[in-house]
C-alpha atoms as a PDB file:
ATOM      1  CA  UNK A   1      30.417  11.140  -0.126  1.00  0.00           C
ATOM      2  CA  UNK A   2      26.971   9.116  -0.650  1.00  0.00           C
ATOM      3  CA  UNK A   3      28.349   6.385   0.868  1.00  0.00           C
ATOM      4  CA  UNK A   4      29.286   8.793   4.303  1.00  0.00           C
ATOM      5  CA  UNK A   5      25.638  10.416   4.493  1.00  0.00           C
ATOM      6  CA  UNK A   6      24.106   7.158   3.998  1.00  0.00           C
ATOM      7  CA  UNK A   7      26.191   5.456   6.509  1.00  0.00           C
ATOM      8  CA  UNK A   8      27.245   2.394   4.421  1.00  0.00           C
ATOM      9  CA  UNK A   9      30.052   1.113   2.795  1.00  0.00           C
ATOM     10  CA  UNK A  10      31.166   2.691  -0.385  1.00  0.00           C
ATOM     11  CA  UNK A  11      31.227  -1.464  -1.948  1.00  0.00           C
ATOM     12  CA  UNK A  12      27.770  -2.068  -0.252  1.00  0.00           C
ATOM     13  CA  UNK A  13      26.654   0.962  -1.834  1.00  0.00           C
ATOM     14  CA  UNK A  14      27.677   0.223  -5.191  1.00  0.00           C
ATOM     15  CA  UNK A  15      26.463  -3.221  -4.898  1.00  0.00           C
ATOM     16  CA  UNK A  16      23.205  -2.342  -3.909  1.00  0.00           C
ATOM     17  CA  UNK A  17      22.825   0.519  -7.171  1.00  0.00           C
ATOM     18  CA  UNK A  18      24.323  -1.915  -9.341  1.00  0.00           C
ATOM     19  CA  UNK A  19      22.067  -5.059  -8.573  1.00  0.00           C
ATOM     20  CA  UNK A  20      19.255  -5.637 -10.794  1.00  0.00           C
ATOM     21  CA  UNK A  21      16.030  -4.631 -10.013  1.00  0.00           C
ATOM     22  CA  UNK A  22      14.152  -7.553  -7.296  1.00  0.00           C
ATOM     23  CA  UNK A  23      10.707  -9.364  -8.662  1.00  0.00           C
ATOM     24  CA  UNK A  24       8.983  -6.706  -6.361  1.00  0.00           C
ATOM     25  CA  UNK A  25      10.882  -3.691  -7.853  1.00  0.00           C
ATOM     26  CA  UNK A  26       8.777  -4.872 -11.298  1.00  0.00           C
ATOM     27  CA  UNK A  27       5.874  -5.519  -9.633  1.00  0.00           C
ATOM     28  CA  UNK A  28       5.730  -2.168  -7.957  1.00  0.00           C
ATOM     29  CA  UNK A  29       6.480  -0.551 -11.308  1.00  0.00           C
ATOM     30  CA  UNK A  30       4.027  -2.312 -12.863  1.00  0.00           C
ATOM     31  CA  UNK A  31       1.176  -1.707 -10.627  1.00  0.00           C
ATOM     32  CA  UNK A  32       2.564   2.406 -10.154  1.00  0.00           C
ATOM     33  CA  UNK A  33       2.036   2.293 -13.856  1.00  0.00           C
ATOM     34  CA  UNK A  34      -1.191   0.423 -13.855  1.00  0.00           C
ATOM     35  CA  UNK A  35      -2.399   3.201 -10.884  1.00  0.00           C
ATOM     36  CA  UNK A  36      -1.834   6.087 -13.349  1.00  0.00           C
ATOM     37  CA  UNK A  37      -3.458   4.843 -16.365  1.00  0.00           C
ATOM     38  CA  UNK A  38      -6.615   4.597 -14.546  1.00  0.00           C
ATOM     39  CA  UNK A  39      -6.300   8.028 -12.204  1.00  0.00           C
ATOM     40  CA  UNK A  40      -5.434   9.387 -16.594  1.00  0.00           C
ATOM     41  CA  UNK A  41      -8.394   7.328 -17.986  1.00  0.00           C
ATOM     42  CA  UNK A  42     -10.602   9.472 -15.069  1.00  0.00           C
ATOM     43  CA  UNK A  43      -9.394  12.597 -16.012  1.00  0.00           C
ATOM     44  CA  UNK A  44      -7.717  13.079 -12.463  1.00  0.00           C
ATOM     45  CA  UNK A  45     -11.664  13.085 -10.715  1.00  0.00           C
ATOM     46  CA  UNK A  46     -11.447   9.463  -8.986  1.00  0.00           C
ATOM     47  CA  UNK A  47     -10.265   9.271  -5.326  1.00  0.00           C
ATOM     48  CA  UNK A  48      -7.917   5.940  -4.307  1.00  0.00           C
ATOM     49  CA  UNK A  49     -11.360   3.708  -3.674  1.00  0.00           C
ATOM     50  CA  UNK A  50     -13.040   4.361  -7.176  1.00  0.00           C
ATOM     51  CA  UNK A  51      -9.504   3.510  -8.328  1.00  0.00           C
ATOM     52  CA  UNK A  52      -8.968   0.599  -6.434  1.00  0.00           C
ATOM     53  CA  UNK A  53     -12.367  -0.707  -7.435  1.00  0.00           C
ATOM     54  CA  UNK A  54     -11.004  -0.021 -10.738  1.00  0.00           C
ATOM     55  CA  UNK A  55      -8.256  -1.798 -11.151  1.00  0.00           C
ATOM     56  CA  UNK A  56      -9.059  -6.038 -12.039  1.00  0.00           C
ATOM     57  CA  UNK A  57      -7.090  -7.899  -9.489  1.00  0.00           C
ATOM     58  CA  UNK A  58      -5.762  -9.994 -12.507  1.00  0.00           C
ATOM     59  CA  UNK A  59      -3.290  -6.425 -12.682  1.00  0.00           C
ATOM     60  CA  UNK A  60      -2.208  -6.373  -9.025  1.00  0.00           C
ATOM     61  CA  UNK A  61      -0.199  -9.765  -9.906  1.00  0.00           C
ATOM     62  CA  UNK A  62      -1.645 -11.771  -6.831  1.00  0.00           C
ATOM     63  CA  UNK A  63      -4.742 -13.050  -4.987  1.00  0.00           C
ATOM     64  CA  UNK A  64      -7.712 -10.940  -3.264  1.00  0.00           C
ATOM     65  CA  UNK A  65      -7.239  -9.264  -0.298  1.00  0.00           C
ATOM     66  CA  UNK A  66      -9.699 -11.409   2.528  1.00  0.00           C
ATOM     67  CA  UNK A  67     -12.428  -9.273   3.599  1.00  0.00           C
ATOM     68  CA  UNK A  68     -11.891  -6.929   5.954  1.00  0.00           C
ATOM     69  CA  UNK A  69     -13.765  -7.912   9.546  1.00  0.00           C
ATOM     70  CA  UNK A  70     -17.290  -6.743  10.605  1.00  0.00           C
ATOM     71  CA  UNK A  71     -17.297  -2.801  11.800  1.00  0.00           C
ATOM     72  CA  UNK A  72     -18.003  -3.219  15.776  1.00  0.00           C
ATOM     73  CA  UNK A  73     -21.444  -1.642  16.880  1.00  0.00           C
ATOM     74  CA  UNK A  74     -22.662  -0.408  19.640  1.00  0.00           C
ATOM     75  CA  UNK A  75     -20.909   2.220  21.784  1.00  0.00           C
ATOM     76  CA  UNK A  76     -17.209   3.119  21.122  1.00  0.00           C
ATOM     77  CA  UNK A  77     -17.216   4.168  24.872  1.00  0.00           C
ATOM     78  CA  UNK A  78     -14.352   1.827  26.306  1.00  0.00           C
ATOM     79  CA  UNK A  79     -15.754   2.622  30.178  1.00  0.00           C
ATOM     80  CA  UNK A  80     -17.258  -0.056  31.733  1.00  0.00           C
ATOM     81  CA  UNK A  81     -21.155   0.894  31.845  1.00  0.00           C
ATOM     82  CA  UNK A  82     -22.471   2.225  35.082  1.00  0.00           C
ATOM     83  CA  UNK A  83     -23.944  -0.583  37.266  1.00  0.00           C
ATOM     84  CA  UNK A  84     -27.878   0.005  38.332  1.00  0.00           C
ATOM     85  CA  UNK A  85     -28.339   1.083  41.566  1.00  0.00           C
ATOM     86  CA  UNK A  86     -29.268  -2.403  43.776  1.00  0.00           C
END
């Protein structure tokens, strides 16, 4: 039945449940778990950046993100601007 709503093969479908979980399934887990200890430790009252900024990056399992590019300045008007009058 599973197999028929999910449109797969009833052996793909037990293959895929009864693989073990992938390097990124733990990592996920891991950092889910890490994500909820800190949102607990801050009694619920942080929003996602105090709780990024909380998290060392030693827990995320990989490098820094880069830095994200300059904000543009300046008008957000994408019309050219009107030329002067000769």
């Amino acid at each position: 039945m599973t197999s028929r709503v999910l449109k797969v093969s009833t052996s793909g479908y037990y293959g895929w449940r009864n693989r073990p979980a992938s390097g990124r399934d733990l990592e996920q887990a891991h950092l889910i778990n890490t994500i909820r200890q800190v949102h607990a430790a801050s009694y619920g009252t942080y929003g996602h950046r105090r709780d990024q900024a909380a998290i060392p990056s030693a827990d995320l399992g990989r490098a820094e993100l880069p830095p994200a590019p300059p904000s543009r300045t300046g008008s957000r008007s994408r019309a050219p601007a009107p030329m002067a009058p000769a």
